[in-house]
PDB file of N, CA and C in Angstrom:
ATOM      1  N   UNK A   1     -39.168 -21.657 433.761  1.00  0.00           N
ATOM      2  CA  UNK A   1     -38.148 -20.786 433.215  1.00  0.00           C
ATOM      3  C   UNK A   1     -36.942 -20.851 434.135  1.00  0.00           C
ATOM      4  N   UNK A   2     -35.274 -21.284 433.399  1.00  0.00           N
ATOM      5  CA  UNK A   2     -34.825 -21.188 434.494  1.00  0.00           C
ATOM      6  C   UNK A   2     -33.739 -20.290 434.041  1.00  0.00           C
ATOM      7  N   UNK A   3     -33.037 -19.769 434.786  1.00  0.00           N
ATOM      8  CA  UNK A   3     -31.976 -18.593 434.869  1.00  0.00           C
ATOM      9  C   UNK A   3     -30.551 -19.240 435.224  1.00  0.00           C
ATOM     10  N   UNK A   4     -29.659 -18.980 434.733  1.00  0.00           N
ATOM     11  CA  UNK A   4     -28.220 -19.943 435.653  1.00  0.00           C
ATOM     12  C   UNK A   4     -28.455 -21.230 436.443  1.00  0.00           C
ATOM     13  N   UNK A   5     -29.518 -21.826 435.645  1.00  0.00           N
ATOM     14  CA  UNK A   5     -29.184 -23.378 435.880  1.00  0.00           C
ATOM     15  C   UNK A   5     -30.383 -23.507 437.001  1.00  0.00           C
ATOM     16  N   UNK A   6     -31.040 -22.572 437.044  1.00  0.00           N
ATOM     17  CA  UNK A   6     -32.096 -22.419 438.959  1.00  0.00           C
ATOM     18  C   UNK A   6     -33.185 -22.050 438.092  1.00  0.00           C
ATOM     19  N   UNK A   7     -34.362 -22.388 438.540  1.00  0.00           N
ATOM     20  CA  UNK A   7     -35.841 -22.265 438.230  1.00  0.00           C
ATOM     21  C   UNK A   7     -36.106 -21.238 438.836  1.00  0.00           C
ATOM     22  N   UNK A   8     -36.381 -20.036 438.329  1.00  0.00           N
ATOM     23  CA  UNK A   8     -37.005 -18.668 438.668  1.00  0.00           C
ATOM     24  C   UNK A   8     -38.433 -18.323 438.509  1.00  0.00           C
ATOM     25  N   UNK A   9     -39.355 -19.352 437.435  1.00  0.00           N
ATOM     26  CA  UNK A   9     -40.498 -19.079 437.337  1.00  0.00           C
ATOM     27  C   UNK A   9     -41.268 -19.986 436.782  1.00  0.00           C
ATOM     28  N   UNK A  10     -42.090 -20.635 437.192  1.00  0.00           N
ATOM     29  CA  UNK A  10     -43.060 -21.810 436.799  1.00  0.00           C
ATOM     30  C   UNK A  10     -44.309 -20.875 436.628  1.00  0.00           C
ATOM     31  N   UNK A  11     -44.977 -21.589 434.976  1.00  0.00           N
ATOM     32  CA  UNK A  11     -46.234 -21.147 434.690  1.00  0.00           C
ATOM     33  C   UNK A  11     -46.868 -22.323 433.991  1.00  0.00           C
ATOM     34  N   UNK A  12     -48.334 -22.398 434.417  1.00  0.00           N
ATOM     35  CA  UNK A  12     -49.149 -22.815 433.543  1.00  0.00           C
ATOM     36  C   UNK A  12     -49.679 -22.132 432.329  1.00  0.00           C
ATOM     37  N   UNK A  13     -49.253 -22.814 430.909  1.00  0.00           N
ATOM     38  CA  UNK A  13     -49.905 -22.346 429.701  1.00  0.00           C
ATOM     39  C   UNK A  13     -51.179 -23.306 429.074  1.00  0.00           C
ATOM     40  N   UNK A  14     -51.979 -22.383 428.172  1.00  0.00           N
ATOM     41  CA  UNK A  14     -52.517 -23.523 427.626  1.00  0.00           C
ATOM     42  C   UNK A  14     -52.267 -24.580 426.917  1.00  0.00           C
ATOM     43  N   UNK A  15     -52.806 -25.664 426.493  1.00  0.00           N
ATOM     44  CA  UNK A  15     -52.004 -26.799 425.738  1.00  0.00           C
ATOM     45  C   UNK A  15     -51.983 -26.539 424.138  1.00  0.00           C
ATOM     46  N   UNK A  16     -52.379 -26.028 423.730  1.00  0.00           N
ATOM     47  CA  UNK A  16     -52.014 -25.183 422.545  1.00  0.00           C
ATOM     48  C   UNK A  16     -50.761 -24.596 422.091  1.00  0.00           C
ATOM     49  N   UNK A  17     -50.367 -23.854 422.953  1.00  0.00           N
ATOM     50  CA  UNK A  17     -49.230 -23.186 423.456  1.00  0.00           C
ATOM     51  C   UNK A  17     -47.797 -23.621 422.981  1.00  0.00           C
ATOM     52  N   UNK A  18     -46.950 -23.461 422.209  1.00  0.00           N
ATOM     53  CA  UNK A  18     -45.792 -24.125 422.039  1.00  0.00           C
ATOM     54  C   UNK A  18     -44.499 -23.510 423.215  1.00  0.00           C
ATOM     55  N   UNK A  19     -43.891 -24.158 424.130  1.00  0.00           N
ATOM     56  CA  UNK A  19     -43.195 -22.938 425.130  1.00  0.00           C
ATOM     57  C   UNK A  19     -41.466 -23.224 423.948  1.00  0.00           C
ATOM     58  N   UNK A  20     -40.710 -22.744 424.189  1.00  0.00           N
ATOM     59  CA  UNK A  20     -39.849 -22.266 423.721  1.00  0.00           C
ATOM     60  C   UNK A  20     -38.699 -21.867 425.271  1.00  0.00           C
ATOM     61  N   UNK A  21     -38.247 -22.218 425.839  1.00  0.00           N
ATOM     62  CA  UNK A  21     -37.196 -21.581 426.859  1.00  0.00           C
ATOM     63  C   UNK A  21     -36.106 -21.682 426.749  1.00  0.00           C
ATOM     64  N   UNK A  22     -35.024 -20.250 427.199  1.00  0.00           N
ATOM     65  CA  UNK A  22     -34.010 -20.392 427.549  1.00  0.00           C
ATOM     66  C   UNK A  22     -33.049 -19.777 428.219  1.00  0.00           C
ATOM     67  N   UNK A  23     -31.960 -19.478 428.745  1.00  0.00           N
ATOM     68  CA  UNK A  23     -31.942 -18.934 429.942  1.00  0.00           C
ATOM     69  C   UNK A  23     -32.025 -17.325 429.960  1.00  0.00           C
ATOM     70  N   UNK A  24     -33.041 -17.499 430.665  1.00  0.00           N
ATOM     71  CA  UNK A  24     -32.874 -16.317 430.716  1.00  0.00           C
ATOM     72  C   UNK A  24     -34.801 -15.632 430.068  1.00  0.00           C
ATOM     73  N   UNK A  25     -35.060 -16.443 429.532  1.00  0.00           N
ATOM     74  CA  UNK A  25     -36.355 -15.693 428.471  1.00  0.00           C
ATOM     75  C   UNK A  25     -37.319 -16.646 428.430  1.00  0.00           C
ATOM     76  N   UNK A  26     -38.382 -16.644 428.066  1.00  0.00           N
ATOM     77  CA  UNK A  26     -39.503 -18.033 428.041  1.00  0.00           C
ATOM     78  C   UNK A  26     -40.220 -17.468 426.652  1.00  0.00           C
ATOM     79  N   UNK A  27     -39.967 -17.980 425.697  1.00  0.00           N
ATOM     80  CA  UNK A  27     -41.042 -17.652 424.599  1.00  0.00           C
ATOM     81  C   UNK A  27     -42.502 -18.459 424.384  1.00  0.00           C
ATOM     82  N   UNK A  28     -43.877 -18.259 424.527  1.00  0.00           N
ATOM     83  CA  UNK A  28     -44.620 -18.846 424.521  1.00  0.00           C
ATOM     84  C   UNK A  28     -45.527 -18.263 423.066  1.00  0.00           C
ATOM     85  N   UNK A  29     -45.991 -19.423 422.111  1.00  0.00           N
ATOM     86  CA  UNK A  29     -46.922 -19.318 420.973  1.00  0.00           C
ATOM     87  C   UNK A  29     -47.789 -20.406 421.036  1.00  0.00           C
ATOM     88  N   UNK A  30     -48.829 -19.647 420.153  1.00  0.00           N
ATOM     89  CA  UNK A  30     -50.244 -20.246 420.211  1.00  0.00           C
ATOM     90  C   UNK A  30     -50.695 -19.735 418.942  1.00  0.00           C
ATOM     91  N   UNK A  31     -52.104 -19.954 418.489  1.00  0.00           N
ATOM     92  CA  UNK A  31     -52.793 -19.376 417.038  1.00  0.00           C
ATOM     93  C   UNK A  31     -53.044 -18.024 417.380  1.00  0.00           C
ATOM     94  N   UNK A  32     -53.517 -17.687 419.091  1.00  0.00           N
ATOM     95  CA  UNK A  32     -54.160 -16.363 419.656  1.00  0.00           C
ATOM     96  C   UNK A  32     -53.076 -15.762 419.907  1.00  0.00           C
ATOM     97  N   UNK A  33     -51.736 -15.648 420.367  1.00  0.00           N
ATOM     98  CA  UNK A  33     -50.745 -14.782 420.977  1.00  0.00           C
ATOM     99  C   UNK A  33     -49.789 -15.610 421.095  1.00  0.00           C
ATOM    100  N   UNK A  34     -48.813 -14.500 421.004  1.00  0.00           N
ATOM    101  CA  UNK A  34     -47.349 -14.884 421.783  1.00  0.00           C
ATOM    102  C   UNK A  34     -47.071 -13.839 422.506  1.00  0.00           C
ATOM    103  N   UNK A  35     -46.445 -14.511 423.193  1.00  0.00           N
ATOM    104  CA  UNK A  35     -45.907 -14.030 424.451  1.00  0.00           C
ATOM    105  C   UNK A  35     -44.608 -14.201 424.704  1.00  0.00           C
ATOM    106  N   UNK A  36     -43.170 -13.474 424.837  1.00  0.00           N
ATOM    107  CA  UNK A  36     -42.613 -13.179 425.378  1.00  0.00           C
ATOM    108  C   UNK A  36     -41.961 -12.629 426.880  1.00  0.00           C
ATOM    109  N   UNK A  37     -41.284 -13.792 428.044  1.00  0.00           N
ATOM    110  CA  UNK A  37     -40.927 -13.150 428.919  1.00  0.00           C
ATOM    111  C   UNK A  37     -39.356 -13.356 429.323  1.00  0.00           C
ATOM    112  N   UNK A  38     -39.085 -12.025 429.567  1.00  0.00           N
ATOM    113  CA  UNK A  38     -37.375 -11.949 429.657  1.00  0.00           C
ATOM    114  C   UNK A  38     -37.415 -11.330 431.116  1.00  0.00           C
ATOM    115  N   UNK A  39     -35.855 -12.509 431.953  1.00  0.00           N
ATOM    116  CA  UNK A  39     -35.350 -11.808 432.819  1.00  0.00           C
ATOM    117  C   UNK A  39     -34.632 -10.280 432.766  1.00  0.00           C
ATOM    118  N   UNK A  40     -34.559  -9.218 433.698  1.00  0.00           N
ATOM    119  CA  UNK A  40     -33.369  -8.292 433.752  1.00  0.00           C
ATOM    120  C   UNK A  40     -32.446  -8.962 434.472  1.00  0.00           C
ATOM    121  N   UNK A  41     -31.484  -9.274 434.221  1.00  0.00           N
ATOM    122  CA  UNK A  41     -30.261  -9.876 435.250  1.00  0.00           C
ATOM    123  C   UNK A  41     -29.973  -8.230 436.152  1.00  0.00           C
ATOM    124  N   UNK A  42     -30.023  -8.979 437.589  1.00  0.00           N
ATOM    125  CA  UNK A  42     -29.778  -7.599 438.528  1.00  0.00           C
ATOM    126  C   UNK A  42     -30.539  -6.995 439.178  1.00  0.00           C
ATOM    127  N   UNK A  43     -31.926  -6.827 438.281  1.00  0.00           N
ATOM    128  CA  UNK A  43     -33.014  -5.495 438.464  1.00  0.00           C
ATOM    129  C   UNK A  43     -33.614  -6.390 440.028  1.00  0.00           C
ATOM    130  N   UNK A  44     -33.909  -5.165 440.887  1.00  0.00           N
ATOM    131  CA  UNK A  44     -34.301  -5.969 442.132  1.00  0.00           C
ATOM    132  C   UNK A  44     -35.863  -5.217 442.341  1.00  0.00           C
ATOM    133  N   UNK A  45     -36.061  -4.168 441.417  1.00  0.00           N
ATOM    134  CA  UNK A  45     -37.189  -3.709 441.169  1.00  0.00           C
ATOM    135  C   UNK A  45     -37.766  -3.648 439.909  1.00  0.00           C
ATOM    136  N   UNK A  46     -39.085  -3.952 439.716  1.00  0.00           N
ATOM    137  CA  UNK A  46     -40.044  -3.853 437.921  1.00  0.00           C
ATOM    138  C   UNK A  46     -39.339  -2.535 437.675  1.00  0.00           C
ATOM    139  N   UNK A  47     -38.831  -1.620 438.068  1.00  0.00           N
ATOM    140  CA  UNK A  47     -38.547  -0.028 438.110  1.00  0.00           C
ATOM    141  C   UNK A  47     -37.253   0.578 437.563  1.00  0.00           C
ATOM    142  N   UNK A  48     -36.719  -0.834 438.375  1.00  0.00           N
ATOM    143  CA  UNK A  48     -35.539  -0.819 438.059  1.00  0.00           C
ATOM    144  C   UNK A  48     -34.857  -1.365 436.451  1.00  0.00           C
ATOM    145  N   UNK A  49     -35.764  -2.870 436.175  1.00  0.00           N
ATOM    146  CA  UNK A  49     -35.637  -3.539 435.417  1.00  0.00           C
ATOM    147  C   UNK A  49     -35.838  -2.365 434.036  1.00  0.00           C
ATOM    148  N   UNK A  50     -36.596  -1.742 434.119  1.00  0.00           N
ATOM    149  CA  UNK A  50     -37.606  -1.210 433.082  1.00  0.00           C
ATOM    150  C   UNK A  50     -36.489  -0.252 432.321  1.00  0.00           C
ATOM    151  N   UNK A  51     -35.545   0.624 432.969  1.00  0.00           N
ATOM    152  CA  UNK A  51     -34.567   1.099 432.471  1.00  0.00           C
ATOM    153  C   UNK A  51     -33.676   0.594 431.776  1.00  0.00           C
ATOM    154  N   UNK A  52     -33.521  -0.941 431.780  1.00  0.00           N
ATOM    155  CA  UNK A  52     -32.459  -1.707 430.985  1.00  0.00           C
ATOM    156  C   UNK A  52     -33.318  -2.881 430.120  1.00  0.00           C
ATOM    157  N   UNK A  53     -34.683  -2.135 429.729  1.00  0.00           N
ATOM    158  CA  UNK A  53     -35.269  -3.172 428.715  1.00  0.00           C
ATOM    159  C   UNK A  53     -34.260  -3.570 427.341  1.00  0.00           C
ATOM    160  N   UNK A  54     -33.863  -2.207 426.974  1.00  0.00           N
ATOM    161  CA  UNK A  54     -33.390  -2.632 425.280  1.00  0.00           C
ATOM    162  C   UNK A  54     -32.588  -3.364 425.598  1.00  0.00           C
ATOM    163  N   UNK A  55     -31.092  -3.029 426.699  1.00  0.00           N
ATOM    164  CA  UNK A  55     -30.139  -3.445 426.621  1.00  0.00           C
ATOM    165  C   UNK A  55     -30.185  -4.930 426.914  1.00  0.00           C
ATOM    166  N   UNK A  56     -31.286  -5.115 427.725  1.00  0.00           N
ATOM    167  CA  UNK A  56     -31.379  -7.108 427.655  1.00  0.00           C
ATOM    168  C   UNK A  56     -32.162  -7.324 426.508  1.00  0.00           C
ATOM    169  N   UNK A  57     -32.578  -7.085 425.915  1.00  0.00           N
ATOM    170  CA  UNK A  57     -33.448  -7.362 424.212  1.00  0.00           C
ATOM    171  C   UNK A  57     -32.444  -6.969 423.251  1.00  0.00           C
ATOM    172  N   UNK A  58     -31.726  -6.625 423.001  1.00  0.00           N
ATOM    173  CA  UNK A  58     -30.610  -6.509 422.106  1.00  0.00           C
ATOM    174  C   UNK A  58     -29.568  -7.756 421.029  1.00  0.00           C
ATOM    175  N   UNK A  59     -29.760  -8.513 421.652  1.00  0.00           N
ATOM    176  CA  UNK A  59     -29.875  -9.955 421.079  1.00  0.00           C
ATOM    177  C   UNK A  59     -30.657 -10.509 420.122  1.00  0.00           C
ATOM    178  N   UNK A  60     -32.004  -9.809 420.424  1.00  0.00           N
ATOM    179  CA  UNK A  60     -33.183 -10.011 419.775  1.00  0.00           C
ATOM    180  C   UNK A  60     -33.623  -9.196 419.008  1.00  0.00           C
ATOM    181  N   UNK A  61     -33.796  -8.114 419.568  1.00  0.00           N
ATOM    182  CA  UNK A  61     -34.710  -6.398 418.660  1.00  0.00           C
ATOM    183  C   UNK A  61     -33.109  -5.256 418.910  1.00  0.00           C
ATOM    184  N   UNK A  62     -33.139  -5.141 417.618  1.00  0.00           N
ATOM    185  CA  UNK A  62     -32.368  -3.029 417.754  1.00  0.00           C
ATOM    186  C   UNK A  62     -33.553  -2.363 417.982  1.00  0.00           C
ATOM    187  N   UNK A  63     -32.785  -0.869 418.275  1.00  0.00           N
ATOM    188  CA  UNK A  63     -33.250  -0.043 418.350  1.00  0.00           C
ATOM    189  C   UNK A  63     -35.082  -0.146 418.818  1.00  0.00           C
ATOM    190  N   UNK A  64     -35.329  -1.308 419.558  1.00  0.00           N
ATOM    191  CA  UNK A  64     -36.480  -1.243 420.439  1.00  0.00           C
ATOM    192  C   UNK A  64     -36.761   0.141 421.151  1.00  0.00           C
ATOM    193  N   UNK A  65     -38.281   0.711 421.069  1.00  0.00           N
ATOM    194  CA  UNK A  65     -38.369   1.390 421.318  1.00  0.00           C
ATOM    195  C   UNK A  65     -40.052   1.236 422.547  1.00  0.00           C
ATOM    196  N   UNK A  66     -40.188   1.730 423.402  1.00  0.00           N
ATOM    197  CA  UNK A  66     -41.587   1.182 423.879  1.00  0.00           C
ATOM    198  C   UNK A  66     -42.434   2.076 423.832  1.00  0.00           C
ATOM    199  N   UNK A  67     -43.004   1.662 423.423  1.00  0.00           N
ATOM    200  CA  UNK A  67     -45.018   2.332 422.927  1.00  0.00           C
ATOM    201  C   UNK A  67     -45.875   2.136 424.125  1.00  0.00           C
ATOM    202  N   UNK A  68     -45.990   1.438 424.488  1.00  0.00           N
ATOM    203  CA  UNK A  68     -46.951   0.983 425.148  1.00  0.00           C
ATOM    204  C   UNK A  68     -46.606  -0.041 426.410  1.00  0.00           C
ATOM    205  N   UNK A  69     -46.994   0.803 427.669  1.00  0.00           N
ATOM    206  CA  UNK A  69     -46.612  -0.156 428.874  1.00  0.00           C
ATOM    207  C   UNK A  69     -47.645   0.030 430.005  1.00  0.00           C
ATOM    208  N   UNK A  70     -47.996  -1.523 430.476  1.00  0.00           N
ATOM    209  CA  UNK A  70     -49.282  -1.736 430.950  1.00  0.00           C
ATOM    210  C   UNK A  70     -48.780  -2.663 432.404  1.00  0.00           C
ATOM    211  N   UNK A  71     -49.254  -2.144 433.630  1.00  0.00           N
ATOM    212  CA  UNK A  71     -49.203  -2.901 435.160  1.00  0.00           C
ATOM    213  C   UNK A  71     -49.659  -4.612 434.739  1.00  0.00           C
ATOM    214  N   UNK A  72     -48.853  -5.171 434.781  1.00  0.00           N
ATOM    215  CA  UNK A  72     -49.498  -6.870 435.192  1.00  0.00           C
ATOM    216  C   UNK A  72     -49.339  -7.357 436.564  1.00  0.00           C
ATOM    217  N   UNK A  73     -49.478  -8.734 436.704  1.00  0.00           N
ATOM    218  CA  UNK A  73     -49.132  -9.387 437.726  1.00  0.00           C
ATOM    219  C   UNK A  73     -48.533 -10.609 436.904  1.00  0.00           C
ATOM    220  N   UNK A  74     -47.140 -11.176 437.724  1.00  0.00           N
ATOM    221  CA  UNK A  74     -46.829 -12.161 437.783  1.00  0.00           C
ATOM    222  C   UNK A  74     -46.590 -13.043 438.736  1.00  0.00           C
ATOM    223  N   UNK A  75     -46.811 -14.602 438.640  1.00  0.00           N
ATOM    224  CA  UNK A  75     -46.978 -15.072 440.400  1.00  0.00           C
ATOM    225  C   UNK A  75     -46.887 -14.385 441.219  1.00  0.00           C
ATOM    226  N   UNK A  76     -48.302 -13.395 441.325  1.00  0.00           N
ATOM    227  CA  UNK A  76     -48.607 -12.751 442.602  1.00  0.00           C
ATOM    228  C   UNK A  76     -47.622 -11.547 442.487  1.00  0.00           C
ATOM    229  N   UNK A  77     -46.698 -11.504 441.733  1.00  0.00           N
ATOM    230  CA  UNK A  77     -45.956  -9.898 442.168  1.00  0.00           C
ATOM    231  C   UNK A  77     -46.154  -8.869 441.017  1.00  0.00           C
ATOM    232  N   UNK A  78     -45.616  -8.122 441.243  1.00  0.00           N
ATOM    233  CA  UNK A  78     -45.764  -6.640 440.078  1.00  0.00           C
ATOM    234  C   UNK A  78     -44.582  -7.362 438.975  1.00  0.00           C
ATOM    235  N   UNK A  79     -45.408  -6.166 437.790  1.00  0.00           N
ATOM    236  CA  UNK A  79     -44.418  -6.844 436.619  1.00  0.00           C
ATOM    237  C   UNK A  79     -44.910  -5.912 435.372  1.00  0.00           C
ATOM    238  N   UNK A  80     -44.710  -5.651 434.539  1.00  0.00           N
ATOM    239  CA  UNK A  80     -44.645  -4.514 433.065  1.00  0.00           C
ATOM    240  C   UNK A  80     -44.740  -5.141 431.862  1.00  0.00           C
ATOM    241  N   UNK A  81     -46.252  -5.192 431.192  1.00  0.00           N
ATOM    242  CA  UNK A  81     -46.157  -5.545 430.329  1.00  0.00           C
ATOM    243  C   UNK A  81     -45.632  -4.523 428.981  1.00  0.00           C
ATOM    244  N   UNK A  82     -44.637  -4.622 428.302  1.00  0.00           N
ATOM    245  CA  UNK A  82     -44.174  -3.437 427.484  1.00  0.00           C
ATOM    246  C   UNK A  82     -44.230  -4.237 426.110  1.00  0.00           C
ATOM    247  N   UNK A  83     -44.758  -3.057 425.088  1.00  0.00           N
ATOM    248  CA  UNK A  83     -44.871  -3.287 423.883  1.00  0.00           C
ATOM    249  C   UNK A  83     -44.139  -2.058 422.663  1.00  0.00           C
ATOM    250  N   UNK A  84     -43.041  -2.471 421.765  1.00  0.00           N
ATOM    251  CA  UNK A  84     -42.640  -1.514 421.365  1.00  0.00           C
ATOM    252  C   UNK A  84     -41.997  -1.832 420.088  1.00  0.00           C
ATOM    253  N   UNK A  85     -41.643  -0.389 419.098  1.00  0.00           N
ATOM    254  CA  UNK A  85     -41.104  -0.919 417.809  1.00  0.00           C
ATOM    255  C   UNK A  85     -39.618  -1.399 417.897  1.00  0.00           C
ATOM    256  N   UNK A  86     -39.381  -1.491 416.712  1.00  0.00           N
ATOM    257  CA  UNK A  86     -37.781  -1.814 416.620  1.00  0.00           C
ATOM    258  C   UNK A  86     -38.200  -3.125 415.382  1.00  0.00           C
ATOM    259  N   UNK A  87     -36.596  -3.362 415.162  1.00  0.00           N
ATOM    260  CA  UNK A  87     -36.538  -4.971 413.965  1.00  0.00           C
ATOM    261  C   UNK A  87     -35.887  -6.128 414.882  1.00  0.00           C
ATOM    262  N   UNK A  88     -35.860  -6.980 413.980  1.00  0.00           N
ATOM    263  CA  UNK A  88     -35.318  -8.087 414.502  1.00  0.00           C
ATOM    264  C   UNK A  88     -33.828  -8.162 414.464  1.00  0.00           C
ATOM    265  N   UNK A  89     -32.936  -8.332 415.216  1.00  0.00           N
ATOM    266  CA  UNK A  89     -31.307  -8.205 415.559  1.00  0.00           C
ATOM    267  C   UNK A  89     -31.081  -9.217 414.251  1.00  0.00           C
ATOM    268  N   UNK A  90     -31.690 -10.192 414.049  1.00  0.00           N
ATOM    269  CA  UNK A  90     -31.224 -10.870 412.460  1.00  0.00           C
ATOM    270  C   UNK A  90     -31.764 -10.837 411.216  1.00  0.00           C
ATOM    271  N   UNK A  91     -32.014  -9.225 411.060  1.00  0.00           N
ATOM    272  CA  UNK A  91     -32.837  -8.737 409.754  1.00  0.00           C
ATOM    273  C   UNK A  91     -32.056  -7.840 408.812  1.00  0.00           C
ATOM    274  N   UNK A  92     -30.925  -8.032 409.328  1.00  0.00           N
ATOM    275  CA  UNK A  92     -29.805  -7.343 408.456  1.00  0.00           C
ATOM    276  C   UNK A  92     -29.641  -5.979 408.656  1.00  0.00           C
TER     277      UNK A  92
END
């Protein structure tokens, strides 16, 4: 995944997996899940980031709202998995 032209995050997926990247976001699909991961530009904490979810998803989802948010790990550091309603920014 890279951000302004710089590699911010290397992952292994399965080979199933279709990845999808771009700056800024890594979309990953499969038959079992997708997965979605987006930078916060700025956030220097998960804590921090977490306050400006919609406004970096806004491109993508209105009126996102989060339901559901769960502790992960990413390479080794803290990270938020969040799940929430809203439509798609190109659903009219």
């Amino acid at each position: 995944m890279q951000f302004g032209g710089h590699d911010v995050l290397r992952l292994t997926v399965p080979t199933d997996a279709e990845c999808v990247p771009k700056d800024g976001s890594l979309i990953l699909a499969s038959q079992h899940r997708n997965v979605e991961i987006w930078l916060v530009k700025g956030a220097q904490t998960v804590d921090e980031a977490l306050g400006r979810v919609s406004e970096e998803l806004k491109s993508e989802f209105k009126n996102f709202k989060v339901t559901k948010s769960t502790d992960a790990t990413v390479a080794g550091l803290p990270a938020k998995r969040q799940e929430g309603s809203g439509g798609q920014a190109d659903d009219g």
